[in-house]
N, C-alpha and C. Protein backbone atom coordinates (compact mmCIF):
# COMPACT_ATOMS: atom_id res chain seq x y z
N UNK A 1 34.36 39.58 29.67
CA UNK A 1 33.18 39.08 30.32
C UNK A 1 33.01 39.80 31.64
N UNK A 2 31.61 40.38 32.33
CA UNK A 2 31.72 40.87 33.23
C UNK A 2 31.37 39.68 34.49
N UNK A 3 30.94 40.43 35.23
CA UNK A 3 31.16 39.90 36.76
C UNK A 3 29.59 39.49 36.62
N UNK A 4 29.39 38.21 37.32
CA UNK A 4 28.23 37.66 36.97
C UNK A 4 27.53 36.86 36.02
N UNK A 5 28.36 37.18 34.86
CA UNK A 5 28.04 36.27 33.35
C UNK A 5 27.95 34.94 33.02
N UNK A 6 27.52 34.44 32.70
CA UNK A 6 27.67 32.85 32.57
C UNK A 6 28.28 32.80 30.98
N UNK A 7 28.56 31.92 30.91
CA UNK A 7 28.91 31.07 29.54
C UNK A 7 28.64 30.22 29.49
N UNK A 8 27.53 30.33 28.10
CA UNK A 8 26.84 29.40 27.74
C UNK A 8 27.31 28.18 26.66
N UNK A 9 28.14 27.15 26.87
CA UNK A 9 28.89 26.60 25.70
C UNK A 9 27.53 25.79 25.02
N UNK A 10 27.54 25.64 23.77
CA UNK A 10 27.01 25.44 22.89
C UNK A 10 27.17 24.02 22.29
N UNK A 11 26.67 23.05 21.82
CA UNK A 11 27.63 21.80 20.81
C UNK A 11 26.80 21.55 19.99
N UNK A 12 27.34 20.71 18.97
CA UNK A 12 26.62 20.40 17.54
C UNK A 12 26.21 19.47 17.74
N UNK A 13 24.99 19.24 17.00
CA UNK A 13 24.05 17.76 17.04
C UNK A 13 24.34 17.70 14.96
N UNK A 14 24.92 16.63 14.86
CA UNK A 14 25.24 16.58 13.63
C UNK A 14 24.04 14.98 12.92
N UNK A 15 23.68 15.58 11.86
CA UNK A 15 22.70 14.47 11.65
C UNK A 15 23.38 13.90 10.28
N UNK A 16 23.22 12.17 10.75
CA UNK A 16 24.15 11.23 9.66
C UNK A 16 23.07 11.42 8.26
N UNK A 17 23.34 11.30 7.50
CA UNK A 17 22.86 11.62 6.06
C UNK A 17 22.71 9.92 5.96
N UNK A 18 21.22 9.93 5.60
CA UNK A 18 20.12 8.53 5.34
C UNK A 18 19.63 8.56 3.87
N UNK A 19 18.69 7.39 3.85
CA UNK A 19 18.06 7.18 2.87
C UNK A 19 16.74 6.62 3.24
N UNK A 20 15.66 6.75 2.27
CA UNK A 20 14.59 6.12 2.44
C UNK A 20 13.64 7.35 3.38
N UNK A 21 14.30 8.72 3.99
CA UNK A 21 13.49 9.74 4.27
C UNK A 21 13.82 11.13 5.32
N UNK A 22 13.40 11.49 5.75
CA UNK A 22 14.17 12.86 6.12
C UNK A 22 14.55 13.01 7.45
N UNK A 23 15.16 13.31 8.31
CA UNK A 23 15.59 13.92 9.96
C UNK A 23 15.67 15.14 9.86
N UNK A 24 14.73 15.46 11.39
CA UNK A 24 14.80 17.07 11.27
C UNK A 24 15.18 17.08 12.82
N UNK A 25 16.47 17.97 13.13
CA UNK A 25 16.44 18.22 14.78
C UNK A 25 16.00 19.67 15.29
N UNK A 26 15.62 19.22 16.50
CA UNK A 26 14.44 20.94 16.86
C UNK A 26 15.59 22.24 17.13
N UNK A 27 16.59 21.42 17.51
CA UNK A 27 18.03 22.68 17.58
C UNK A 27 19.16 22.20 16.65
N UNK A 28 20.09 22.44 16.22
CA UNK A 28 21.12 21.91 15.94
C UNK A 28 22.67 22.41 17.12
N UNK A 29 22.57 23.15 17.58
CA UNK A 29 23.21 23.61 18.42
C UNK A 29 22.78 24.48 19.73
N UNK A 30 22.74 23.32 20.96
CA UNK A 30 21.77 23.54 21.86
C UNK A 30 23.02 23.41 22.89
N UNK A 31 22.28 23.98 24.28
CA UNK A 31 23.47 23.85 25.51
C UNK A 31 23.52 22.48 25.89
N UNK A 32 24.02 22.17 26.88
CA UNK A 32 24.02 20.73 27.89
C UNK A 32 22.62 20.80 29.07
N UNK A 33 21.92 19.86 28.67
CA UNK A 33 20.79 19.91 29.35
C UNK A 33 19.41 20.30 28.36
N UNK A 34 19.23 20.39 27.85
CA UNK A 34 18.22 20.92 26.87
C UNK A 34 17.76 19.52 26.24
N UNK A 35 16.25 19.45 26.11
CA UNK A 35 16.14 18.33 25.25
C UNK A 35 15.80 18.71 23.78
N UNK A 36 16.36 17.71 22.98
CA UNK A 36 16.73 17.89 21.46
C UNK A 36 15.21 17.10 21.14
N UNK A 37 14.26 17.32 19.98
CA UNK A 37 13.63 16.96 19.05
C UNK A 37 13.87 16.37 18.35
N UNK A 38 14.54 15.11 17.68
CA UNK A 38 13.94 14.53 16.26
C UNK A 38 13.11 14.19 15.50
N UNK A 39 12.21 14.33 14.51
CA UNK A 39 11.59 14.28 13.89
C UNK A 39 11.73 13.48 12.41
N UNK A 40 11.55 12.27 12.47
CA UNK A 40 11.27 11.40 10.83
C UNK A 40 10.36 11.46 9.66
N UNK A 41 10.98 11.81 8.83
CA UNK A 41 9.71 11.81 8.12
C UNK A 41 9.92 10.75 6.67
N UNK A 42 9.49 9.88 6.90
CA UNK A 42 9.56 8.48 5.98
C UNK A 42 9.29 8.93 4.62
N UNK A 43 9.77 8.33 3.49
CA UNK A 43 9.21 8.07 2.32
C UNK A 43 8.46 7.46 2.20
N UNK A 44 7.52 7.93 0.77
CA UNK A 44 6.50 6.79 0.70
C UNK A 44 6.79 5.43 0.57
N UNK A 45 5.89 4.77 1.65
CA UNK A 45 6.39 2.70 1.02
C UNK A 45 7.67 2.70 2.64
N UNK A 46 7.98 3.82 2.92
CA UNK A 46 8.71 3.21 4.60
C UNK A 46 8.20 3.62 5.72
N UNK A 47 9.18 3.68 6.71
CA UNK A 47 8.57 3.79 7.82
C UNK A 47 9.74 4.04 8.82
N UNK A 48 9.14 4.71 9.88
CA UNK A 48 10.91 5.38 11.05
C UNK A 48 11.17 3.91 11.51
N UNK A 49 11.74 3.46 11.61
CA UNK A 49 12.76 2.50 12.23
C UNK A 49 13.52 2.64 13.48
N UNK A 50 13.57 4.00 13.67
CA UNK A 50 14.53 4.49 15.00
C UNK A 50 15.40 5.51 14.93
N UNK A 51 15.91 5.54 16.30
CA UNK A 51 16.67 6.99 16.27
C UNK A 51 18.16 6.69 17.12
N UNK A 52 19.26 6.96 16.88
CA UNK A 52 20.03 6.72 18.00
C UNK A 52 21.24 7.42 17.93
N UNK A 53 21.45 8.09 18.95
CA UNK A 53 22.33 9.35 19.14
C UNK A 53 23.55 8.70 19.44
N UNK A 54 24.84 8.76 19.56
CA UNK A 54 26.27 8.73 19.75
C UNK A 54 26.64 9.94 20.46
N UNK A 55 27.73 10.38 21.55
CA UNK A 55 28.16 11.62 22.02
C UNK A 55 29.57 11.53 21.18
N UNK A 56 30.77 12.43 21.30
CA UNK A 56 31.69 12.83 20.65
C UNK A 56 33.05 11.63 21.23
N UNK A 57 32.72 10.76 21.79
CA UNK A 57 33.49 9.32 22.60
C UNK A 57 32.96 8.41 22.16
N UNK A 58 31.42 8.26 21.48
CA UNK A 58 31.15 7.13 21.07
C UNK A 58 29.83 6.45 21.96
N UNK A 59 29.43 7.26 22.71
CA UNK A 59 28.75 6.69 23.92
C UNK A 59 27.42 6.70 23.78
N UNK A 60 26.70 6.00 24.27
CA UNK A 60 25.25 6.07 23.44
C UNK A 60 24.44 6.94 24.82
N UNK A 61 23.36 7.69 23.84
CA UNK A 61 22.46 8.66 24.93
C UNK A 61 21.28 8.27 24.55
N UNK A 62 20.46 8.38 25.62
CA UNK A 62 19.56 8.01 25.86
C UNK A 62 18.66 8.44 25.20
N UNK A 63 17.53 8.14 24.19
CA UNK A 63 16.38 8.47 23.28
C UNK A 63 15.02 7.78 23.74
N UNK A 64 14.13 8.96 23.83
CA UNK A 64 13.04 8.42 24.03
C UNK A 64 12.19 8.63 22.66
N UNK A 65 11.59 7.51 22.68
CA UNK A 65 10.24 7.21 21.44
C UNK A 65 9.06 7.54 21.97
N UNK A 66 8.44 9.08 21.57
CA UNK A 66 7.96 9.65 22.06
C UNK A 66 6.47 9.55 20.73
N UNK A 67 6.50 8.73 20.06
CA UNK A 67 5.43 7.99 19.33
C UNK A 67 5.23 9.26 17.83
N UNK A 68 4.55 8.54 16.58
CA UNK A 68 4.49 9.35 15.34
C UNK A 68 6.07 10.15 14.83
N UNK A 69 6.50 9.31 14.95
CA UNK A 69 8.13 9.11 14.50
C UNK A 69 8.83 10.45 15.12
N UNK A 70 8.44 10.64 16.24
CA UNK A 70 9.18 12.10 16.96
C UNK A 70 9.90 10.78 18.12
N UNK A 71 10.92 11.47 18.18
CA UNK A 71 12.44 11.61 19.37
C UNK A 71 13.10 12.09 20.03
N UNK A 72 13.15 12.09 21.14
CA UNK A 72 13.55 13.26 21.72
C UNK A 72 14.96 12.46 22.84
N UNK A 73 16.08 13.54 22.86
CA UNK A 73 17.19 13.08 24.01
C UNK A 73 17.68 14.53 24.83
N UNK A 74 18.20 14.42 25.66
CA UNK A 74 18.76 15.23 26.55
C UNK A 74 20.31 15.32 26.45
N UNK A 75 20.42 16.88 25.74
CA UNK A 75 21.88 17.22 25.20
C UNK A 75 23.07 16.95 26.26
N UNK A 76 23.85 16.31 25.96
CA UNK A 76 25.18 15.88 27.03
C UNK A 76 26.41 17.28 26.54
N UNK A 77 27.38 17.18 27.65
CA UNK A 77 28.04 18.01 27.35
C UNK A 77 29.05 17.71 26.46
N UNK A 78 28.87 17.44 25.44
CA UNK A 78 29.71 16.83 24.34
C UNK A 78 29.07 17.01 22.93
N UNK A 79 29.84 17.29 21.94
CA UNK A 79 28.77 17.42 20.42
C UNK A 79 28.36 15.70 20.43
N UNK A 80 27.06 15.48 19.58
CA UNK A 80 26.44 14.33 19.40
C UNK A 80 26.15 13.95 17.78
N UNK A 81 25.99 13.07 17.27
CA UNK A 81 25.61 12.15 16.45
C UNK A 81 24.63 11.39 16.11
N UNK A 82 23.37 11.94 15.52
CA UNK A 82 21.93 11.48 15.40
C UNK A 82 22.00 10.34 14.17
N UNK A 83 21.61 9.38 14.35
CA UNK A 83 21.09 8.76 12.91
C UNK A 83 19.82 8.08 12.84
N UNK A 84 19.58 7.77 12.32
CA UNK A 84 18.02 7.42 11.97
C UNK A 84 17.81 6.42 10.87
N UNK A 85 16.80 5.76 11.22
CA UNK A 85 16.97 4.42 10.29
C UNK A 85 15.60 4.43 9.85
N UNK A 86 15.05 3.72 8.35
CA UNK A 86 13.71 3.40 7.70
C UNK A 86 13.85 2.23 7.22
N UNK A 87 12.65 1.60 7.34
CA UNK A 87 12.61 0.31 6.67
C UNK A 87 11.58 0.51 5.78
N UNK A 88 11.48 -0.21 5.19
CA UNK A 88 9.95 -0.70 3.92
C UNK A 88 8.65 -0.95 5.15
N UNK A 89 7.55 -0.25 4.79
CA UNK A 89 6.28 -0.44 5.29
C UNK A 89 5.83 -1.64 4.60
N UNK A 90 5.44 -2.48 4.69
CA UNK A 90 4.61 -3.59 4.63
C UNK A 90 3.52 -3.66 4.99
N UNK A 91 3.23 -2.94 5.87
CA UNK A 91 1.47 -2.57 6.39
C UNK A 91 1.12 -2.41 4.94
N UNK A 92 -0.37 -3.47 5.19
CA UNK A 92 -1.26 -3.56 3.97
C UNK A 92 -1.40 -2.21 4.22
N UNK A 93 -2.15 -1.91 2.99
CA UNK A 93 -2.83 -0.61 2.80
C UNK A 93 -4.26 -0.77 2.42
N UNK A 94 -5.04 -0.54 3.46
CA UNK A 94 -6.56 -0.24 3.27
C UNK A 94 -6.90 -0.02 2.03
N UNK A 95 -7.70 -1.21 1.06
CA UNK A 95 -8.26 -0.79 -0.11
C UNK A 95 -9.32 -0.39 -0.75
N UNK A 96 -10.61 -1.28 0.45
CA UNK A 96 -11.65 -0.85 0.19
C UNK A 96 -12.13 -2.24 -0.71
N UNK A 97 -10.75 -2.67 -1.14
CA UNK A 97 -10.67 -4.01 -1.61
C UNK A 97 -10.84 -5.32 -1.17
N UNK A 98 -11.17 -6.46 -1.30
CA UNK A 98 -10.77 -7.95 -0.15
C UNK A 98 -9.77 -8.73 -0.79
N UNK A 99 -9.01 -7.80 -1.93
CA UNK A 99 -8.06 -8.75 -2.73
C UNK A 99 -6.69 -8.24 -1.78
N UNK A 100 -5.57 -9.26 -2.17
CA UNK A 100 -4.40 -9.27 -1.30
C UNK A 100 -3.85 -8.77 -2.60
N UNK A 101 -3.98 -9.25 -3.85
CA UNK A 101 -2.87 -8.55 -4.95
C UNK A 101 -3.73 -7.39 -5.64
N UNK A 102 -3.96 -6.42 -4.79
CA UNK A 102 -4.54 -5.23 -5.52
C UNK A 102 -4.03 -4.13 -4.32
N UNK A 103 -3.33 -3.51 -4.34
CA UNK A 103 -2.88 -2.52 -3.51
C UNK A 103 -3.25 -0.92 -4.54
N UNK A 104 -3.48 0.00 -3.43
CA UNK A 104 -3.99 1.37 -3.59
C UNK A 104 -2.84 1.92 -5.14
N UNK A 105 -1.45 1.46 -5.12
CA UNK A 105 -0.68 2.27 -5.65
C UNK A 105 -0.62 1.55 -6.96
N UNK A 106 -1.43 -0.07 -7.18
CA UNK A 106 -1.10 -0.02 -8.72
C UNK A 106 -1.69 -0.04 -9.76
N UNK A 107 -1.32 0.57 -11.13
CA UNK A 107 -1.96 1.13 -12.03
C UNK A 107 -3.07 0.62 -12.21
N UNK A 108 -3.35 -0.30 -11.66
CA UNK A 108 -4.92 -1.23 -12.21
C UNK A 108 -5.86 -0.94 -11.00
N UNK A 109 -5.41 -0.46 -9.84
CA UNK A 109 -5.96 -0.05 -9.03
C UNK A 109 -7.50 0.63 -9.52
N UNK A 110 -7.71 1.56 -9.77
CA UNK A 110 -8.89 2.07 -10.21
C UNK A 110 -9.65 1.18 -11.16
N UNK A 111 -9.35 0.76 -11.96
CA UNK A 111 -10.25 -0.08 -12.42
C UNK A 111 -10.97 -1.29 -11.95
N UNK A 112 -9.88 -1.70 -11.42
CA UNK A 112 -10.04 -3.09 -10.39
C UNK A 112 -11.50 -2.76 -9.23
N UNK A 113 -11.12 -1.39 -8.92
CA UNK A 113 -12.14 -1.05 -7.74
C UNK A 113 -13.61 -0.93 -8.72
N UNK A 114 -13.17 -0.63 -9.55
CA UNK A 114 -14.89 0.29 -10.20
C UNK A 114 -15.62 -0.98 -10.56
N UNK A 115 -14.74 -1.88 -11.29
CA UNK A 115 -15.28 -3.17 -11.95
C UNK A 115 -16.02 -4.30 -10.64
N UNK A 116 -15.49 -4.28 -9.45
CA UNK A 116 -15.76 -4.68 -8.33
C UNK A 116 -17.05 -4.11 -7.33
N UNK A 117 -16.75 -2.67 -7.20
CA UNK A 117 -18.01 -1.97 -6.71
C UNK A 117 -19.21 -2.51 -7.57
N UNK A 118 -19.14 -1.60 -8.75
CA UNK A 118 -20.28 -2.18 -9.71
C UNK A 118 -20.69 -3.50 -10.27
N UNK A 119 -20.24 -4.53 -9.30
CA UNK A 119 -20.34 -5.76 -9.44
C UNK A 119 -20.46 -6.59 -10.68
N UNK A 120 -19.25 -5.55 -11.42
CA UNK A 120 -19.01 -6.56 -12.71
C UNK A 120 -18.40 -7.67 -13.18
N UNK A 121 -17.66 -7.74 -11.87
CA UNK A 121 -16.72 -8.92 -12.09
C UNK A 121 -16.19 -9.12 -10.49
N UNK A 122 -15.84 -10.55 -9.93
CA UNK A 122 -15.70 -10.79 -8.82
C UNK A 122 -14.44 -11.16 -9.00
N UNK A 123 -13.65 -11.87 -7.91
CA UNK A 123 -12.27 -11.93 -8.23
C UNK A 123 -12.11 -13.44 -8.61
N UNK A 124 -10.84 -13.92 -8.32
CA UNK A 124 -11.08 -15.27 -8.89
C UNK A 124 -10.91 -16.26 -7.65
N UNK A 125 -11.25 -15.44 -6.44
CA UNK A 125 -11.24 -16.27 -5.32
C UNK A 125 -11.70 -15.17 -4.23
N UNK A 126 -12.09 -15.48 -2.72
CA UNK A 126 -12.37 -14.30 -2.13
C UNK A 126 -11.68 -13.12 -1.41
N UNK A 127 -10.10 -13.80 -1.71
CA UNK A 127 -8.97 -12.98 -1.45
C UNK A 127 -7.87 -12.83 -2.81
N UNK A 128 -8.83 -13.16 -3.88
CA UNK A 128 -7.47 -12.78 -4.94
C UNK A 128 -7.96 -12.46 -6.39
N UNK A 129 -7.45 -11.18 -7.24
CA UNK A 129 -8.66 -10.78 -8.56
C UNK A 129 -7.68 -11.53 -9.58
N UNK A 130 -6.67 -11.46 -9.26
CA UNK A 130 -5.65 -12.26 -10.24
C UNK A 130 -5.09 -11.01 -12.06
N UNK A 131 -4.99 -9.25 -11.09
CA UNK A 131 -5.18 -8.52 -12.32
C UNK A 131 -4.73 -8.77 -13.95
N UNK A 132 -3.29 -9.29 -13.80
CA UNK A 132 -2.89 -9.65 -14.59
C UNK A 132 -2.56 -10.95 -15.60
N UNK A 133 -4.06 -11.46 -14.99
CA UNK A 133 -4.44 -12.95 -15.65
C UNK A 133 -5.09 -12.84 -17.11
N UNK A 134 -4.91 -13.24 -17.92
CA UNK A 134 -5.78 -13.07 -19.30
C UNK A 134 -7.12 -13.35 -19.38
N UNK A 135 -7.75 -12.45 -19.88
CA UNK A 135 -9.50 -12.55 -19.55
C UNK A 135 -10.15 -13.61 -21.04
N UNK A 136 -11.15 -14.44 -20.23
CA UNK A 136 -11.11 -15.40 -21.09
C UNK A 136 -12.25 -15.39 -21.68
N UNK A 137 -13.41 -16.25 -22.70
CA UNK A 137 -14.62 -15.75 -23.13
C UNK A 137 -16.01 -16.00 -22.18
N UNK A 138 -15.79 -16.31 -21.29
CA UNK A 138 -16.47 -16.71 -20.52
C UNK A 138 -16.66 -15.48 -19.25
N UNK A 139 -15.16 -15.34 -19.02
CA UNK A 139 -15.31 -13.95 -17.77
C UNK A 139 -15.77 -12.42 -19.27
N UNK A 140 -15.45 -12.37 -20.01
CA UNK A 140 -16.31 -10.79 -21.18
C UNK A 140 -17.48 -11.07 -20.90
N UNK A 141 -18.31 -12.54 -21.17
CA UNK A 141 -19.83 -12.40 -21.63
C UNK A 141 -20.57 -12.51 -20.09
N UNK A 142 -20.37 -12.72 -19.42
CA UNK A 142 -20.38 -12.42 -17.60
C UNK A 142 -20.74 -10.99 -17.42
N UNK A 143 -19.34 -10.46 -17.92
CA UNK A 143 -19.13 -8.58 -17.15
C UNK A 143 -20.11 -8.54 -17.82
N UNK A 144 -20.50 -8.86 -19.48
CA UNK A 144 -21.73 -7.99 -20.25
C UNK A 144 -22.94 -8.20 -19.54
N UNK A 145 -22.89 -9.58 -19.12
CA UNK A 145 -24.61 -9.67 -18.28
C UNK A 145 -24.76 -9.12 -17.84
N UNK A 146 -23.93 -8.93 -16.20
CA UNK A 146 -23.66 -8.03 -15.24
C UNK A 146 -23.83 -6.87 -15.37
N UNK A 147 -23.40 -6.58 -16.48
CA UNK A 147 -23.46 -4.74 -16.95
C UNK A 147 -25.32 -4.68 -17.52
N UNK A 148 -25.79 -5.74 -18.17
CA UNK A 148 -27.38 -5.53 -18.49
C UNK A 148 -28.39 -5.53 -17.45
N UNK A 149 -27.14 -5.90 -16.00
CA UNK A 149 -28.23 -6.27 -14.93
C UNK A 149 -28.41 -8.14 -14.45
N UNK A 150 -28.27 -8.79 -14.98
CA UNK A 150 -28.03 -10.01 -15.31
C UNK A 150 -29.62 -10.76 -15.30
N UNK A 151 -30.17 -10.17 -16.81
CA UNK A 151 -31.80 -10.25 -16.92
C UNK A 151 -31.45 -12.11 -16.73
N UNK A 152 -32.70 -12.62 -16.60
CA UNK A 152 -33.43 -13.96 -16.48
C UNK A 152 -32.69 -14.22 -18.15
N UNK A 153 -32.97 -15.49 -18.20
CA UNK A 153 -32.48 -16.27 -19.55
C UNK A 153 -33.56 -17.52 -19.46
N UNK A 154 -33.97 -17.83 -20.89
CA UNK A 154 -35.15 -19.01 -20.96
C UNK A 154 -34.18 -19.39 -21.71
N UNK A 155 -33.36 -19.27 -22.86
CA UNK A 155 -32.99 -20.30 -23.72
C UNK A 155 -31.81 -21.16 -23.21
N UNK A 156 -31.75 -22.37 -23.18
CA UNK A 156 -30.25 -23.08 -23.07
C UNK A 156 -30.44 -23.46 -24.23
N UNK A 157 -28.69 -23.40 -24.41
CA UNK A 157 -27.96 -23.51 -25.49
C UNK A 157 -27.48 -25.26 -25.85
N UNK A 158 -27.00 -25.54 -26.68
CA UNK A 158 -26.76 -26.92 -26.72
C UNK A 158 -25.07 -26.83 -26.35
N UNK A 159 -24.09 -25.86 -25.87
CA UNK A 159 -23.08 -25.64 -25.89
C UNK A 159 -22.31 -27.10 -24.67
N UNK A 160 -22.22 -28.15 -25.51
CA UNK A 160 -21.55 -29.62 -24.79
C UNK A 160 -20.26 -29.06 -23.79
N UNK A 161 -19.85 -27.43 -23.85
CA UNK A 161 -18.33 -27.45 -22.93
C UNK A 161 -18.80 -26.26 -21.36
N UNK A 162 -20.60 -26.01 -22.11
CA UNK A 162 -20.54 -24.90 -20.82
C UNK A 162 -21.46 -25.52 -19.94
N UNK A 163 -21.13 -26.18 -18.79
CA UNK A 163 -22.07 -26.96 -17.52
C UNK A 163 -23.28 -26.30 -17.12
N UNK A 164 -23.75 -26.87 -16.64
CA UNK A 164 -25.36 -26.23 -15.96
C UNK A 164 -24.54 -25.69 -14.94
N UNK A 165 -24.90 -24.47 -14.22
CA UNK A 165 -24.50 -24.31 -13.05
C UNK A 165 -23.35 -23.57 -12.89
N UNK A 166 -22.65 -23.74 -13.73
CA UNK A 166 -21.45 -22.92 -13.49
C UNK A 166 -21.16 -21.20 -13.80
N UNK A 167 -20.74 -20.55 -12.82
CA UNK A 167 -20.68 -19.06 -12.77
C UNK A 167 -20.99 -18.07 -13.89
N UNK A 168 -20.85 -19.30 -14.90
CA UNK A 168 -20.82 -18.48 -16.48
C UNK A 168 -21.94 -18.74 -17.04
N UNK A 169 -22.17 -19.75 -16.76
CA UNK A 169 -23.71 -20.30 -17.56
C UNK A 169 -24.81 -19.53 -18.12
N UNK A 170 -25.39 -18.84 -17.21
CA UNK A 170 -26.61 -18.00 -17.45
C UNK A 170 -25.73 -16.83 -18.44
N UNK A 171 -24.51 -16.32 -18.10
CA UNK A 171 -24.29 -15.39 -19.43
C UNK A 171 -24.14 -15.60 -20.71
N UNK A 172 -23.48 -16.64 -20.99
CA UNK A 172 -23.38 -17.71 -21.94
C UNK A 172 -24.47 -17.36 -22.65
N UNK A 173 -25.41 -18.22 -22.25
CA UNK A 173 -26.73 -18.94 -22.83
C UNK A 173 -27.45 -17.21 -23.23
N UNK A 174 -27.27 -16.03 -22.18
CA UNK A 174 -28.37 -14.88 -22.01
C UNK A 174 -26.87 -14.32 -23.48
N UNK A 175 -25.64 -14.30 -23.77
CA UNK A 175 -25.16 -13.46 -24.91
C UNK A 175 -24.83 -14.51 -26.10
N UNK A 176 -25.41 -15.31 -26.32
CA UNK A 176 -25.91 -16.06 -27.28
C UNK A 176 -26.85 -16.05 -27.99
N UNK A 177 -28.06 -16.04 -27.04
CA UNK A 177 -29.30 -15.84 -27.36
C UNK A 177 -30.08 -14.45 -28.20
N UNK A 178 -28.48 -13.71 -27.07
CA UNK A 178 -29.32 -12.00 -28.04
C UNK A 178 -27.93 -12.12 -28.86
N UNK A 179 -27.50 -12.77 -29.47
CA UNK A 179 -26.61 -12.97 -30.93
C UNK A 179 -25.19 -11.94 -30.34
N UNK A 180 -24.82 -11.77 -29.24
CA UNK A 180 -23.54 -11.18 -28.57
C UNK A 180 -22.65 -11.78 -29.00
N UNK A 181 -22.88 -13.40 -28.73
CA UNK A 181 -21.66 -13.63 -29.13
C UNK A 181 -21.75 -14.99 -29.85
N UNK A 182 -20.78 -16.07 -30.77
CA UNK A 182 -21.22 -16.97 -30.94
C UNK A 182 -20.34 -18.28 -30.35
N UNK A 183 -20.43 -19.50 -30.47
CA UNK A 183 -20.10 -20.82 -30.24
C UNK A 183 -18.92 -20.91 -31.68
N UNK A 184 -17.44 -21.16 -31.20
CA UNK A 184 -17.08 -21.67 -32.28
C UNK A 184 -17.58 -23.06 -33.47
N UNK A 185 -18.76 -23.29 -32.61
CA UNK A 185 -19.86 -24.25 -33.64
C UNK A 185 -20.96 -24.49 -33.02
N UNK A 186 -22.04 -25.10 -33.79
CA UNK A 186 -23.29 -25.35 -32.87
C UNK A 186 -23.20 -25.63 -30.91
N UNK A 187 -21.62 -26.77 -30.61
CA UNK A 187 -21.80 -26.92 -29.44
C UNK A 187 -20.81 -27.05 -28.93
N UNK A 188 -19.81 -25.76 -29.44
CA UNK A 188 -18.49 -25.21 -28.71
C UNK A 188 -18.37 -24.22 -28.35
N UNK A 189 -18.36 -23.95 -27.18
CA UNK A 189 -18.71 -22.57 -27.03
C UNK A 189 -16.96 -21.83 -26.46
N UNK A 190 -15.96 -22.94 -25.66
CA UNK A 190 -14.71 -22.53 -25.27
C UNK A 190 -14.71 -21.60 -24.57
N UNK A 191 -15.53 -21.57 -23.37
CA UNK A 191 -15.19 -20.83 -22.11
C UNK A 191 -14.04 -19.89 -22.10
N UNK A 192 -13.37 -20.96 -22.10
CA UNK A 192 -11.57 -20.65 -21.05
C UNK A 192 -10.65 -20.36 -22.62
């Protein structure tokens, strides 16, 4: 070494092996004094949880949460120990929906939306579609109105089980009338 030289010692930033999504550090072997980068990058369905460094004694260093799952600490003169933690996101996910059991990721998703936009079918409350409920004869001859537009109806039916008034009524009576569908007898018609 000549006259004047510095030496620059070097240490390892060693990152603990996780689950649930990735750590990236901006050096892995940086001097004393330098600030280090972490970077999280979650799996889908989690979320960063945190960051927290150890020095080569065990000692905790200081991390700042520097927001959008970046971290940053100031290298000590000692190798260090990054780990990083994810939890499950629970943040609803924007659907576009007003149902609570219809989330973006499940398979009924698309249909659920199209049948809803195009106001073929409402849910079975104003926060719930109920996807995997069995569709009964009353919610089919509905979507069909709905789907014709839900023309005017003159005929009532003599059907003794379908009420005046009720959500189904006018489809009833309007896919009866054009022979859609029938009454298991003159005045059973069995909704549900």
């Amino acid at each position: 070494m000549g006259i004047g030289q510095t030496i620059v010692t070097r240490y390892d930033v060693t990152v603990e092996e996780t689950s649930n999504g990735t750590v990236k550090v901006s050096n892995s072997r940086p001097s004393a004094g330098l600030t280090v980068t972490v970077t999280l990058t979650p799996d889908e369905g989690y979320k960063a949880d945190g960051v927290t460094v150890t020095d080569a004694k065990g000692n905790a260093v200081a991390v700042t949460d520097k927001g959008d799952s970046k971290y940053t600490f100031r290298m000590p003169r000692s190798n260090v120990t990054v780990k990083a933690s994810f939890t499950k996101d629970d943040t609803p996910v924007e659907t576009g929906l007003p149902f609570t059991d219809v989330k973006s990721g499940d398979w009924f998703y698309e249909a659920v939306k199209y049948v809803y936009d195009n106001k073929l079918m409402d849910g079975t409350s104003t926060t719930t579609f109920a996807p995997l409920m069995s569709t009964n004869r009353a919610m089919v001859v509905t979507m069909l109105w709905r789907l014709e537009g839900q023309p005017k109806v003159d005929a009532t039916l003599s059907f003794t089980d379908v009420e005046s008034g009720v959500w189904y009524t006018d489809a009833v009576n309007w896919a009866a009338s054009k022979g859609i569908v029938k009454g298991y007898s003159d005045t059973v018609f069995a909704p549900n």
